[in-house]
C-alpha atoms as a PDB file:
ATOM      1  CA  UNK A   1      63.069 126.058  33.528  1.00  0.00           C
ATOM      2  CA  UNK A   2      60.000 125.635  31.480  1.00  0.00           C
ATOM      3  CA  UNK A   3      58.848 121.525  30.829  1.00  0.00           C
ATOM      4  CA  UNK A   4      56.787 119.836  28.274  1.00  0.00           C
ATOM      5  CA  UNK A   5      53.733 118.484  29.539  1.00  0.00           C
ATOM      6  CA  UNK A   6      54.841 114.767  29.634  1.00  0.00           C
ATOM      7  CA  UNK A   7      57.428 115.873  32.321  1.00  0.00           C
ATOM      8  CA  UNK A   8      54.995 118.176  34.242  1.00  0.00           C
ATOM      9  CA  UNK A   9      52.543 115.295  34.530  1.00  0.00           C
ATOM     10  CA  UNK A  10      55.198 112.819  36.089  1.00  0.00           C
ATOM     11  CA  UNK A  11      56.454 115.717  38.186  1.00  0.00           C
ATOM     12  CA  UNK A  12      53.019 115.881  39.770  1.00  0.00           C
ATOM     13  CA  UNK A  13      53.045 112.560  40.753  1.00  0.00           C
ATOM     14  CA  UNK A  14      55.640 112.353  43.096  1.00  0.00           C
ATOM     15  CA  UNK A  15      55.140 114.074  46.491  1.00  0.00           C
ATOM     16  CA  UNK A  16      58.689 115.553  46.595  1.00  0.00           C
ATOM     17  CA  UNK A  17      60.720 118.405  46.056  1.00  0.00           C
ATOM     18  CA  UNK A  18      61.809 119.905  42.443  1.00  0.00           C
ATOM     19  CA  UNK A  19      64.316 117.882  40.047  1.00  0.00           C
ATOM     20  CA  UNK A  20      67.234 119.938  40.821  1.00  0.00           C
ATOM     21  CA  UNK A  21      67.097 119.151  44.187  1.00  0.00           C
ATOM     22  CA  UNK A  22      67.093 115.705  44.749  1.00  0.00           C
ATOM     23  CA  UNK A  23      70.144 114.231  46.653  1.00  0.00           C
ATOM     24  CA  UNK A  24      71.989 111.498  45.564  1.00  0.00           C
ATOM     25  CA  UNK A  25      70.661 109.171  48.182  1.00  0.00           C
ATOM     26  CA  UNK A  26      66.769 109.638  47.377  1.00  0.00           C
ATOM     27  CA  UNK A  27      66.106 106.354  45.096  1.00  0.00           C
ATOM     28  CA  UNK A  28      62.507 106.594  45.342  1.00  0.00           C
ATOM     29  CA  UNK A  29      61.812 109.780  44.759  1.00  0.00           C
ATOM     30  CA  UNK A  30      63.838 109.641  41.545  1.00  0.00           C
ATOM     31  CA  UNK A  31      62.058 106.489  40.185  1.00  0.00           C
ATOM     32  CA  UNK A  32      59.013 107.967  40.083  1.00  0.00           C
ATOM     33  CA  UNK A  33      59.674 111.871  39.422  1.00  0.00           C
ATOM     34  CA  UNK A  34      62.288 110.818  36.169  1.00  0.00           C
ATOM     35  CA  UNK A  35      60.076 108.115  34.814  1.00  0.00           C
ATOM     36  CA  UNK A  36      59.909 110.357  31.668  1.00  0.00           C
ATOM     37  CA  UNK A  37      63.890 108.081  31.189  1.00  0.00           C
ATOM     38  CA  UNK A  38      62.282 104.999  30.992  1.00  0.00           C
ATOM     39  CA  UNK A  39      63.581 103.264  27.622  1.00  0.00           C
ATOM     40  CA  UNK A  40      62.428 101.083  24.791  1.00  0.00           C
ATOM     41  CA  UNK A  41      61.993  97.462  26.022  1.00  0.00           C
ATOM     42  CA  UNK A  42      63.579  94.621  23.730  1.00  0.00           C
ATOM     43  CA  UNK A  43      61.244  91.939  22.470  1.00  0.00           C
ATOM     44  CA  UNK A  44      62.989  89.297  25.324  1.00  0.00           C
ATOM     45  CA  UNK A  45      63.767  91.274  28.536  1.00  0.00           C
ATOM     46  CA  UNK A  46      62.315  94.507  30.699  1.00  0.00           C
ATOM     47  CA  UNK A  47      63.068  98.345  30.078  1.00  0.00           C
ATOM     48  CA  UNK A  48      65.330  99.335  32.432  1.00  0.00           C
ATOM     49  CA  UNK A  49      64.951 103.266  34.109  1.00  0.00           C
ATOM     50  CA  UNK A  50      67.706 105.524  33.346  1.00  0.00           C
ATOM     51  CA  UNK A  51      68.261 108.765  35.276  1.00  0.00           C
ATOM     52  CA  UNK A  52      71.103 111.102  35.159  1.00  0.00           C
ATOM     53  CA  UNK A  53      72.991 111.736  39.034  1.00  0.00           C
ATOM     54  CA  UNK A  54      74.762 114.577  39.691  1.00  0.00           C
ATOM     55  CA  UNK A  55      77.484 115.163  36.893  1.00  0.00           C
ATOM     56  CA  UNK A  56      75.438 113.197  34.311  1.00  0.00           C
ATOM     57  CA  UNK A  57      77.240 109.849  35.603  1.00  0.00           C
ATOM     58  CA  UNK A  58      74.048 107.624  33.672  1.00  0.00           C
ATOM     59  CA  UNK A  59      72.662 104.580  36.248  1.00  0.00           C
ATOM     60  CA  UNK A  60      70.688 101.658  34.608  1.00  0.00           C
ATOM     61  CA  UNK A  61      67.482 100.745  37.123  1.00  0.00           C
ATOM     62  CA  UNK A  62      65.316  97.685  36.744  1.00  0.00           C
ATOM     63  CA  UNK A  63      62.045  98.881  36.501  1.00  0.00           C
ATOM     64  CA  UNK A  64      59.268  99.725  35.112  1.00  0.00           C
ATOM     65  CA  UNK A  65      58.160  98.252  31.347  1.00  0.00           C
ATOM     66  CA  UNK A  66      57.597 101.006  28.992  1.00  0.00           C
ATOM     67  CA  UNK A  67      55.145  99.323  26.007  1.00  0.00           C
ATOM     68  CA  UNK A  68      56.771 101.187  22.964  1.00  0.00           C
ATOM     69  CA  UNK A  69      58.224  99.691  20.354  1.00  0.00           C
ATOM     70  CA  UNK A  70      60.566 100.820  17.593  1.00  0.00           C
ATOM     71  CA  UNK A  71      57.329 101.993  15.467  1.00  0.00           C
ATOM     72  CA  UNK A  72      55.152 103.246  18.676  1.00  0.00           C
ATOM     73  CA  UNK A  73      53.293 100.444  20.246  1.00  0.00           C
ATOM     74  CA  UNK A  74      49.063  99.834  19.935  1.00  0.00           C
ATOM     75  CA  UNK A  75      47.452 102.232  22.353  1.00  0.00           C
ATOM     76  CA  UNK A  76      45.816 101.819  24.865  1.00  0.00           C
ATOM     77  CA  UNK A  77      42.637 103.389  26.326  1.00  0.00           C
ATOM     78  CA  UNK A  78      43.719 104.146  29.411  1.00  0.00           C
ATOM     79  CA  UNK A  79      47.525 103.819  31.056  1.00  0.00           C
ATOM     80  CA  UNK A  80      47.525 100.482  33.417  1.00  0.00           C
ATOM     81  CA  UNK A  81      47.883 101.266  37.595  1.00  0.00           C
ATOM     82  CA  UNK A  82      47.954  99.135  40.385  1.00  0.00           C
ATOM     83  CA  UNK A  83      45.343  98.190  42.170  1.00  0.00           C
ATOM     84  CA  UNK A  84      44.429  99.793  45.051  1.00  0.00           C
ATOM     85  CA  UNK A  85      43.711  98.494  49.053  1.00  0.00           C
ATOM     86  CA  UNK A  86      40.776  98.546  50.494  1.00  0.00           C
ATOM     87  CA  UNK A  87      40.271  99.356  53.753  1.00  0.00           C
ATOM     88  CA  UNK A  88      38.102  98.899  56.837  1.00  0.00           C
ATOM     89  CA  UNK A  89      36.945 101.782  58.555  1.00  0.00           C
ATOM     90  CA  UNK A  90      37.341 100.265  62.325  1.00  0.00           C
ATOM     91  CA  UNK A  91      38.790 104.042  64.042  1.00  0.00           C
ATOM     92  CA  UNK A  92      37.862 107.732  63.368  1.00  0.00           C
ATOM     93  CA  UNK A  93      40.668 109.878  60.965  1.00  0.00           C
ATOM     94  CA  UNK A  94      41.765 111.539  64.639  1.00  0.00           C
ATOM     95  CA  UNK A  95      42.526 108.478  66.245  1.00  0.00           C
ATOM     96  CA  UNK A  96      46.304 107.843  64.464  1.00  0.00           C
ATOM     97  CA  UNK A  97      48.048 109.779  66.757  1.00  0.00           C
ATOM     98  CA  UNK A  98      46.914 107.707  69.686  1.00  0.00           C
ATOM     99  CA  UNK A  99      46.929 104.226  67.922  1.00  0.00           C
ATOM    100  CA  UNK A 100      50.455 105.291  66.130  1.00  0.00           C
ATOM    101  CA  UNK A 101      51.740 105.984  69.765  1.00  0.00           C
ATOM    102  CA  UNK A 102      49.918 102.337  71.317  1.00  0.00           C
ATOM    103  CA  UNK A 103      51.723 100.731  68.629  1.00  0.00           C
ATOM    104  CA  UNK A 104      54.750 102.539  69.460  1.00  0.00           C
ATOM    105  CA  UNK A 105      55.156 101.445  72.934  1.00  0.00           C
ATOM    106  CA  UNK A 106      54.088  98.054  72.535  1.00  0.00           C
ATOM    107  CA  UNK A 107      57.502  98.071  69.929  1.00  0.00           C
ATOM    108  CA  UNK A 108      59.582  99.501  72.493  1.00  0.00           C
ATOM    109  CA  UNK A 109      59.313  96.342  74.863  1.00  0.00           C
ATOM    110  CA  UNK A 110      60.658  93.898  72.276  1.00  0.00           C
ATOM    111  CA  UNK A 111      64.021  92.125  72.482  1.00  0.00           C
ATOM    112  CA  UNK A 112      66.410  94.308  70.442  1.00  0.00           C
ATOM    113  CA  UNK A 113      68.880  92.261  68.320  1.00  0.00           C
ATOM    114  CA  UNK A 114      72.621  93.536  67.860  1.00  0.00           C
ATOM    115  CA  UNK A 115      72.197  94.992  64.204  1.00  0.00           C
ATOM    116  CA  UNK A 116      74.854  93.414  61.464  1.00  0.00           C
ATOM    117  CA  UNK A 117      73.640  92.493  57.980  1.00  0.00           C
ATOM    118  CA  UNK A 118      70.804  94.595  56.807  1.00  0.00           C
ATOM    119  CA  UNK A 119      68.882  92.044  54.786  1.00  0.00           C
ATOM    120  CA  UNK A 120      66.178  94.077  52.714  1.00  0.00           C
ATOM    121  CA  UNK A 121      63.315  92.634  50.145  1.00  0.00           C
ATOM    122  CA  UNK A 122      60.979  94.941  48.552  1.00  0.00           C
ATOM    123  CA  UNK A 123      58.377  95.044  45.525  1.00  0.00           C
ATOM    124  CA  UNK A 124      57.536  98.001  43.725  1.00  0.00           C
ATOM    125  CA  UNK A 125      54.047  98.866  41.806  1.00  0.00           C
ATOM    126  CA  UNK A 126      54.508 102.359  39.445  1.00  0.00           C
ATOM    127  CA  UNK A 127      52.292 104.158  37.030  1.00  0.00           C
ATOM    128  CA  UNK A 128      54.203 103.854  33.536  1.00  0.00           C
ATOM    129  CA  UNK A 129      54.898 107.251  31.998  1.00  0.00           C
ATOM    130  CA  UNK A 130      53.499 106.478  28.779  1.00  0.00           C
ATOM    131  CA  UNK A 131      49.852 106.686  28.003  1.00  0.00           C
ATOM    132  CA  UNK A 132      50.250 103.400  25.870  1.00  0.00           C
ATOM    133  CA  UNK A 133      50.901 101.392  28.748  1.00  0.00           C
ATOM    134  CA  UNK A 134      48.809  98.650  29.138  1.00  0.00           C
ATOM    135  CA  UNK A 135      50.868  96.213  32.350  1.00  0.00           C
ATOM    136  CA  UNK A 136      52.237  97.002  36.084  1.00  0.00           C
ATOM    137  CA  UNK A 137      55.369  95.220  36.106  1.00  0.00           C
ATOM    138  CA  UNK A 138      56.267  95.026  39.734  1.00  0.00           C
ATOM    139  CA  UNK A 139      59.776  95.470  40.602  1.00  0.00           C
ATOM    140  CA  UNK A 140      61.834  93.741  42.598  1.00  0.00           C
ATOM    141  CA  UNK A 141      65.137  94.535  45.174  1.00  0.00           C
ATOM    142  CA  UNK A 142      66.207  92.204  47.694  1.00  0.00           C
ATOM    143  CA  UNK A 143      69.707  93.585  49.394  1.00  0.00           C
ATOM    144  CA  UNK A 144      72.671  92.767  51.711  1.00  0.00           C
ATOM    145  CA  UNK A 145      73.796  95.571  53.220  1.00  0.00           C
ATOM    146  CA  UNK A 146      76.903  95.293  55.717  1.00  0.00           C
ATOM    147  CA  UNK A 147      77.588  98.001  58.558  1.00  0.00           C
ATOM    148  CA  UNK A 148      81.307  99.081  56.336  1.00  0.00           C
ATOM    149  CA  UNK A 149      79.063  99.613  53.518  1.00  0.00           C
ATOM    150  CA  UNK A 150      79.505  96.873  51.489  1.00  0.00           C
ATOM    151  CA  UNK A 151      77.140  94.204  50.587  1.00  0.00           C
ATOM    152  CA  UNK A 152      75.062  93.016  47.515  1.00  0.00           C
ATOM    153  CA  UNK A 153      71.865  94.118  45.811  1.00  0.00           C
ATOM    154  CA  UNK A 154      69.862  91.808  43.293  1.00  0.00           C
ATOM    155  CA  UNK A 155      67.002  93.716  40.927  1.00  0.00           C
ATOM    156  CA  UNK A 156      64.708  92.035  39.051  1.00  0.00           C
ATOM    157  CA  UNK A 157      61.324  92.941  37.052  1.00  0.00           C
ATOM    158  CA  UNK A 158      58.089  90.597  38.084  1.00  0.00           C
ATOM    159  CA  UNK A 159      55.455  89.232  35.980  1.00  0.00           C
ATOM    160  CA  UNK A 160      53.697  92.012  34.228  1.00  0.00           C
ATOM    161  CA  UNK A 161      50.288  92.622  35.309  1.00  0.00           C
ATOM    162  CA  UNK A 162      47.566  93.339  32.612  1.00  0.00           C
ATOM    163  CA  UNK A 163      43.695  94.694  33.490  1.00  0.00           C
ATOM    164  CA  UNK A 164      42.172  93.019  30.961  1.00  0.00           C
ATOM    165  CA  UNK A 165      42.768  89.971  28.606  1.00  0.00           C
ATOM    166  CA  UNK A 166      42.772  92.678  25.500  1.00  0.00           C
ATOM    167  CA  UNK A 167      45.809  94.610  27.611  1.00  0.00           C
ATOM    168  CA  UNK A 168      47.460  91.794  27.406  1.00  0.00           C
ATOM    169  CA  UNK A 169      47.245  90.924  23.998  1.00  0.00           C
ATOM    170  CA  UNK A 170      48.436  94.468  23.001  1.00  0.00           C
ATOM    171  CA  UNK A 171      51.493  93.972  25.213  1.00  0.00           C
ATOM    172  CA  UNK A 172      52.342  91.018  23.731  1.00  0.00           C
ATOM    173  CA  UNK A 173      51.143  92.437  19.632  1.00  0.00           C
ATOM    174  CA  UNK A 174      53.914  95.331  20.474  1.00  0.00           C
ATOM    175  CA  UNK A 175      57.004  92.360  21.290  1.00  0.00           C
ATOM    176  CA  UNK A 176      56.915  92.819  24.652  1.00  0.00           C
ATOM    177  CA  UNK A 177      57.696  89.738  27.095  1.00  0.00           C
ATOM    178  CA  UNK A 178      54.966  88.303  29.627  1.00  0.00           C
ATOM    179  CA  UNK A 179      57.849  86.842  31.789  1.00  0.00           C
ATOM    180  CA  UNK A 180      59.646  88.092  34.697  1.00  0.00           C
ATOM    181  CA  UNK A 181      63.042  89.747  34.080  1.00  0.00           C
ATOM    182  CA  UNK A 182      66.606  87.979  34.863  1.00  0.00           C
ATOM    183  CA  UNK A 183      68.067  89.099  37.725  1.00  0.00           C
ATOM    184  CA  UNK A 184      70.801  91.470  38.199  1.00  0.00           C
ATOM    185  CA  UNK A 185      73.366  91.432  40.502  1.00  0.00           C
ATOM    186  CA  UNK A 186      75.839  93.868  41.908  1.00  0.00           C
ATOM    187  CA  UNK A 187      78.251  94.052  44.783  1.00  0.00           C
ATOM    188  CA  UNK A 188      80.682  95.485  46.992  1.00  0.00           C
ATOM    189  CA  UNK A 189      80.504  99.068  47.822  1.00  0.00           C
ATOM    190  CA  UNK A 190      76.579  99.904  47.863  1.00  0.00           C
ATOM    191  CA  UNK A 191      75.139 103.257  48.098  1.00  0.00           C
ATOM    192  CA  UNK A 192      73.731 104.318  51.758  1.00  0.00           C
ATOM    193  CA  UNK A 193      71.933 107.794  52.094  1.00  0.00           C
ATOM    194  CA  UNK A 194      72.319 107.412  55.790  1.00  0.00           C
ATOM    195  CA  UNK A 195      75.660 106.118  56.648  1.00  0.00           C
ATOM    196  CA  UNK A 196      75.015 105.720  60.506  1.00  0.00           C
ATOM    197  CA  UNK A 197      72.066 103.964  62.375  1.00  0.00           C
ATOM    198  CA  UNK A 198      69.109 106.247  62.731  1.00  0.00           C
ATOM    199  CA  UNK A 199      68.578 107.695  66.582  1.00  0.00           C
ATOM    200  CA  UNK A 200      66.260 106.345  68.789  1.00  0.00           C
ATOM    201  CA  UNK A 201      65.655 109.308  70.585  1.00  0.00           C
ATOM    202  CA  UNK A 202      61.589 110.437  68.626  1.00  0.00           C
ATOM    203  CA  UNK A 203      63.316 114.491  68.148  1.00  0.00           C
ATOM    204  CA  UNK A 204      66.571 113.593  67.750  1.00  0.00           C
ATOM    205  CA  UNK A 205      65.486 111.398  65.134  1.00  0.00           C
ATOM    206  CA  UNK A 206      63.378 114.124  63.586  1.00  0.00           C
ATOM    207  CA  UNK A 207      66.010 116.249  62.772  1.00  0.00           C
ATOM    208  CA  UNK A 208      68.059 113.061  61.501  1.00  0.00           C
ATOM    209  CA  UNK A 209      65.205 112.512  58.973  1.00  0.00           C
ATOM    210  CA  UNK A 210      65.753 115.692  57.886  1.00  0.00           C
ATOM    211  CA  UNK A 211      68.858 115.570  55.964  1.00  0.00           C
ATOM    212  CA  UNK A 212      67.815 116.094  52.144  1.00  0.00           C
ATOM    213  CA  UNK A 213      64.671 116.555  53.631  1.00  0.00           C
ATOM    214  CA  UNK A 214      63.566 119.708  54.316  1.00  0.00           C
ATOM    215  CA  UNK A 215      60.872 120.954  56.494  1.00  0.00           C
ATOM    216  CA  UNK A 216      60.209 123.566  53.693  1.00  0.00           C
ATOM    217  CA  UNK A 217      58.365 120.874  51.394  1.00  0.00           C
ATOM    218  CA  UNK A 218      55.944 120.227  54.247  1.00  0.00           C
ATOM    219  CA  UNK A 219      54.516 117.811  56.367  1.00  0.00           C
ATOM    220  CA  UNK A 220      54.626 114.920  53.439  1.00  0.00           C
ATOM    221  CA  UNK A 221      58.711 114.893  53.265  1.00  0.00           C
ATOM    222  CA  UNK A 222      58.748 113.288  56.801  1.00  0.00           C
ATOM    223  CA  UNK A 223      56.897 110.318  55.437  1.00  0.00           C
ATOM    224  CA  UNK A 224      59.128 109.856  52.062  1.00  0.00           C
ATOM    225  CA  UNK A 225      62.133 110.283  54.345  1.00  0.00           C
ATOM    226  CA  UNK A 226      60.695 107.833  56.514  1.00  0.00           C
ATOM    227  CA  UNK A 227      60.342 105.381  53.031  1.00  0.00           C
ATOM    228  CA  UNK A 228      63.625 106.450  52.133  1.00  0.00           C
ATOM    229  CA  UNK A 229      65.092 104.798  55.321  1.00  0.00           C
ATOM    230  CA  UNK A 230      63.031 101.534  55.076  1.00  0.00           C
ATOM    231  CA  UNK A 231      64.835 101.048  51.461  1.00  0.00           C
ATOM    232  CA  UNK A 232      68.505 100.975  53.286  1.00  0.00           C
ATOM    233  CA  UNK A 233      67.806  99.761  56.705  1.00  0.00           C
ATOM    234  CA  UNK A 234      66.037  97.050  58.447  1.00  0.00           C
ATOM    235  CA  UNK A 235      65.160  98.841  61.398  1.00  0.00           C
ATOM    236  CA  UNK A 236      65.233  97.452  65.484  1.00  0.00           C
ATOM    237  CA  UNK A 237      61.858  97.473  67.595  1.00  0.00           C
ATOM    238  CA  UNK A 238      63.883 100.300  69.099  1.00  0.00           C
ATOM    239  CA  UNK A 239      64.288 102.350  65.582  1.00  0.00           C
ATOM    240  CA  UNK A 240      60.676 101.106  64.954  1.00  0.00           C
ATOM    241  CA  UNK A 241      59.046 102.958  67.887  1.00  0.00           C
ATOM    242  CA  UNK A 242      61.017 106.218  67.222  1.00  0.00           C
ATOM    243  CA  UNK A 243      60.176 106.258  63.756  1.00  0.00           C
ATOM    244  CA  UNK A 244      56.616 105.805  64.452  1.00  0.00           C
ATOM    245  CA  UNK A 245      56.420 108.587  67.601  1.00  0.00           C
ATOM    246  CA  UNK A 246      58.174 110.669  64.593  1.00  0.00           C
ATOM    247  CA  UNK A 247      55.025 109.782  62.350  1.00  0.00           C
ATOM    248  CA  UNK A 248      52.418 110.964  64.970  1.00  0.00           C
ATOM    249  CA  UNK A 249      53.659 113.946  64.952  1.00  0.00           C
ATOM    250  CA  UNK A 250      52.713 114.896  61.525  1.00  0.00           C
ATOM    251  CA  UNK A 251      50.047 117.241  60.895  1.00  0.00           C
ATOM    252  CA  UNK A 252      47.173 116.137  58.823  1.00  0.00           C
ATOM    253  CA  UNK A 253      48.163 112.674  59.336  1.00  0.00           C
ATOM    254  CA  UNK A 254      45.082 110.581  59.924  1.00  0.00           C
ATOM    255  CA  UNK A 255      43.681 106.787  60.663  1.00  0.00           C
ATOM    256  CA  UNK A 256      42.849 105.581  57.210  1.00  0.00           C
ATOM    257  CA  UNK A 257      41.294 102.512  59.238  1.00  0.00           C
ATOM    258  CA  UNK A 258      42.827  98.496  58.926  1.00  0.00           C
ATOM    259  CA  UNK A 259      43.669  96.858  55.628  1.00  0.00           C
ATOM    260  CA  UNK A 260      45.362  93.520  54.268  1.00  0.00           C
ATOM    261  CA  UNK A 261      48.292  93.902  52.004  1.00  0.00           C
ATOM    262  CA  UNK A 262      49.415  92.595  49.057  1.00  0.00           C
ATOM    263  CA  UNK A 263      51.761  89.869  50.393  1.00  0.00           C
ATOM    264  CA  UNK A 264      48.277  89.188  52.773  1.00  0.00           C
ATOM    265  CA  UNK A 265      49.304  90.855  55.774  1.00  0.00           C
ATOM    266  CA  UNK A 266      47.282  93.117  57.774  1.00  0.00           C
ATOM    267  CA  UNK A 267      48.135  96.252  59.166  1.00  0.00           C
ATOM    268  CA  UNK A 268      46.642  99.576  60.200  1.00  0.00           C
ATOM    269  CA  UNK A 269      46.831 102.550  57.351  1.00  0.00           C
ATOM    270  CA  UNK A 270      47.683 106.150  58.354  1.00  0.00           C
ATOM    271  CA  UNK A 271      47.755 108.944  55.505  1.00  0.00           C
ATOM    272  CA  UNK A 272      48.435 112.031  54.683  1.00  0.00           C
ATOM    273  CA  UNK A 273      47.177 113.647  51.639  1.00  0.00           C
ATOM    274  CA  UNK A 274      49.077 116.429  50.379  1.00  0.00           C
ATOM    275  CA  UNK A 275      49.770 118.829  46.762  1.00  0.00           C
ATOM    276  CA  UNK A 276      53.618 118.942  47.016  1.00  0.00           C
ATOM    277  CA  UNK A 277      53.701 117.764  42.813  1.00  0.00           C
ATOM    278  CA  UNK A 278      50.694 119.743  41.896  1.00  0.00           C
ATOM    279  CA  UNK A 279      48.432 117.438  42.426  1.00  0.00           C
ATOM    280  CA  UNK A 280      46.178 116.104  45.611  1.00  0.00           C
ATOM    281  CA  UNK A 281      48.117 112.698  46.431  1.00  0.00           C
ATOM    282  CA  UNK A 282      47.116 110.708  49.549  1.00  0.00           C
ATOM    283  CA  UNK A 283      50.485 108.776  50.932  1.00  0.00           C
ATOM    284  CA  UNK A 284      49.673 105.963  53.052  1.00  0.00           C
ATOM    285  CA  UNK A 285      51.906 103.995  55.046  1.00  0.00           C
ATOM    286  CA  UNK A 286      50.621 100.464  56.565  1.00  0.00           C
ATOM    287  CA  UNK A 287      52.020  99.310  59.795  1.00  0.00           C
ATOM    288  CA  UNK A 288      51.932  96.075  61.817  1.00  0.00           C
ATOM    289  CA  UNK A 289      50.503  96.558  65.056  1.00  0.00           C
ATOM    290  CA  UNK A 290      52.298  93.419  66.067  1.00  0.00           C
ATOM    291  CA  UNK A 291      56.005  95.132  66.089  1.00  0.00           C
ATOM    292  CA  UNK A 292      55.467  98.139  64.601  1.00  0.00           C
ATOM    293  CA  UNK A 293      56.548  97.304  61.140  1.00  0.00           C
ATOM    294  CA  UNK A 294      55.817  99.395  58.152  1.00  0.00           C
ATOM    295  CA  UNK A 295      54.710  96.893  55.771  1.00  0.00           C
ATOM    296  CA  UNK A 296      54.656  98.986  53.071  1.00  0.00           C
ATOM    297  CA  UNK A 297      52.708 102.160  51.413  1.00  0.00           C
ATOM    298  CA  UNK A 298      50.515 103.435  48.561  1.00  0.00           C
ATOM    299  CA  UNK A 299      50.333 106.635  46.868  1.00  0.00           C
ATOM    300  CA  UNK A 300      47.041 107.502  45.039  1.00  0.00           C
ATOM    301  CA  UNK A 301      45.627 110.639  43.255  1.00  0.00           C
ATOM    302  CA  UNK A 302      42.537 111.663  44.712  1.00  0.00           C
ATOM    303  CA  UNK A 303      40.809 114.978  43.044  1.00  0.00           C
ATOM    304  CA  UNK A 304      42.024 114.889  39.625  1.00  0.00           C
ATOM    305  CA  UNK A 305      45.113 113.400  37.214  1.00  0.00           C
ATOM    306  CA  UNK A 306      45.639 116.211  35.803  1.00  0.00           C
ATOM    307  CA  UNK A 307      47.315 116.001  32.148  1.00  0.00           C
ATOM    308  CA  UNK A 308      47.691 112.258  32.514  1.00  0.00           C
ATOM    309  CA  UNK A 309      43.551 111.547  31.746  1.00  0.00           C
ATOM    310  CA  UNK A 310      43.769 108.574  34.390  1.00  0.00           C
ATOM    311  CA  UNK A 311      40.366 108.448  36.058  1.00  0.00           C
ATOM    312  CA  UNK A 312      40.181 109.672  39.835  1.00  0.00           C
ATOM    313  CA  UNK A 313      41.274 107.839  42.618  1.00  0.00           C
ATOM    314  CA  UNK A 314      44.256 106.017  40.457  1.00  0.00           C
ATOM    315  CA  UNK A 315      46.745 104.481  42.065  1.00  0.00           C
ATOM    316  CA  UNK A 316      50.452 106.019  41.020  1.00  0.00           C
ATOM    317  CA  UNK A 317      52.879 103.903  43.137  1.00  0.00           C
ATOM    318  CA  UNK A 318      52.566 100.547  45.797  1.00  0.00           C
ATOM    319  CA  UNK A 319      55.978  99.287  47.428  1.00  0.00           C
ATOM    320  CA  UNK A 320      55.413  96.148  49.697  1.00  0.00           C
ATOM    321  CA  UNK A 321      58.447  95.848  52.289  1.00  0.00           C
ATOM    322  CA  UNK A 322      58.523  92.206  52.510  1.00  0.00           C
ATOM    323  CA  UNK A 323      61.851  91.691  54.415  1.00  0.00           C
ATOM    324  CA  UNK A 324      63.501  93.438  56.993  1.00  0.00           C
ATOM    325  CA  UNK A 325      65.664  91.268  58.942  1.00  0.00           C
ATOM    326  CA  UNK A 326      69.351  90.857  59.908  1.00  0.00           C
ATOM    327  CA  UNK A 327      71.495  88.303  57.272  1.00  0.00           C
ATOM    328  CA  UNK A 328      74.966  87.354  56.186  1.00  0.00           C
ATOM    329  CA  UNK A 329      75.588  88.134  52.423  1.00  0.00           C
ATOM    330  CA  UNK A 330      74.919  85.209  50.802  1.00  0.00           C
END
């Protein structure tokens, strides 16, 4: 099927497979290849994503702030992105397998707790779709998941992030709020790609990963089924170590060297860079080398931006995992 070039361009952002194949399960992937849903925000609250699932069943997403307005908003010169790291070069690019596998084994020795309660916090960075845009409104999910698959799930849009002073002034010319969203709420049955806990056995847990994952898409889908996981499950020092052991086995993968996050945590970057969308994206994924935790990961263009006319490296997408713990439902 043919697309316009606004589609196209999202498409190449997102390092994963075509539309028509996503799975149900794969949130991420679907925030950031359908951004092209995103709607018109109201004067008083956030835009909220919209995406069709399977069987055009519509699901409302906090998300990202698109800055149109009824009449088209005041454009800007260039579309807002996050910020990127920056990182220390303390290792060579071939050291990651051997520092992913020191990290791994330190993980292994920690106490493992009995896992209940899967309490999850995370906060999103995304390129806006339209060209106009002139904020990053971080997104935020903190979740309750229980083990029968019930639990609780609260959403909320951050404080929108502007470049410049004149950004700001254009987002708030088009009606558009400078506070963070309300919260929304939902419980009971909540959505789990992965019903059962992951394997802790490094192959078995390879071809685990690999459901709605295919090996076909290349090396990158074991690191956005690796994401995918982190969004449903807060993960043992066991589950930890396999999924890293997984991680060094990825070709290309290489030490990107240490940086500091943006919750001010430091961690070690490995990345991969690949062209599954189209375009050369370098994924990064940050990990503690304390206990193993992936703290969170960045995805940034790094040749060209194609038809979106972003200038090269740009930032497309930054997800801090700032909780992964074990907690009653509140």
């Amino acid at each position: 099927m043919k697309r316009d070039d606004d589609v196209r361009a999202l498409a190449e952002l997102a390092p994963a497979p075509p539309e028509r194949d996503f799975p149900a399960g794969r949130a991420r992937q679907r925030e950031l290849h359908l951004l092209h849903a995103i709607t018109t925000a109201q004067r008083t609250r956030s835009a909220r994503r919209i995406w069709l699932l399977a069987g055009a069943a519509v699901v409302v997403v906090l998300g990202l702030v698109a800055a149109t307005t009824l009449f088209g908003p005041t454009p800007a010169a260039v579309a807002a992105t996050p910020k990127p790291l920056s990182y220390k070069q303390d290792g060579r690019p071939e050291d990651a397998i051997g520092l992913l596998r020191q990290i791994a084994d330190a993980t292994d020795k920690l106490p493992n707790p009995v896992p209940a309660t899967d309490h999850l916090k995370r906060i999103g960075w995304f390129l806006t779709r339209n060209s106009y845009s002139n904020a990053v409104v971080p997104e935020e999910i903190e979740s309750w998941l229980n083990p029968d698959g019930t639990g609780r799930t609260v959403k909320r849009s951050g404080v929108p992030e502007f470049p410049d002073q004149a950004a700001r002034d254009r987002w708030i010319a088009d009606g558009l709020s400078t506070e963070a969203g309300r919260p929304q709420v939902t419980t009971g049955p909540q959505f789990r790609h992965w019903p059962d806990r992951p394997p802790t056995d490094p192959a078995e847990l390879a071809r685990w990963l690999q459901k709605d994952h295919p090996p076909a898409n290349g090396a990158g889908e074991v690191l956005v089924a690796i994401t995918d996981l982190l969004r449903e499950r807060a993960l043992t020092p066991a589950e930890r170590a396999a999924v890293l052991r997984v991680l060094a086995t990825v070709p290309g993968l290489v030490y990107q060297g240490s940086t500091t996050d943006r919750l001010g945590r430091t961690g070690r970057a490995f990345a991969l860079t690949n062209s599954l969308r189209g375009l050369p994206t370098r994924h990064t994924l940050i990990v503690s080398q304390d206990n193993g935790i992936i703290l969170g990961e960045e995805q940034m263009l790094t040749e060209s931006s194609g038809k979106l006319g972003l200038p090269v490296p740009s930032v497309v997408g930054y997800t801090v995992f700032e909780l992964a713990d074990h907690a009653a439902v509140p």
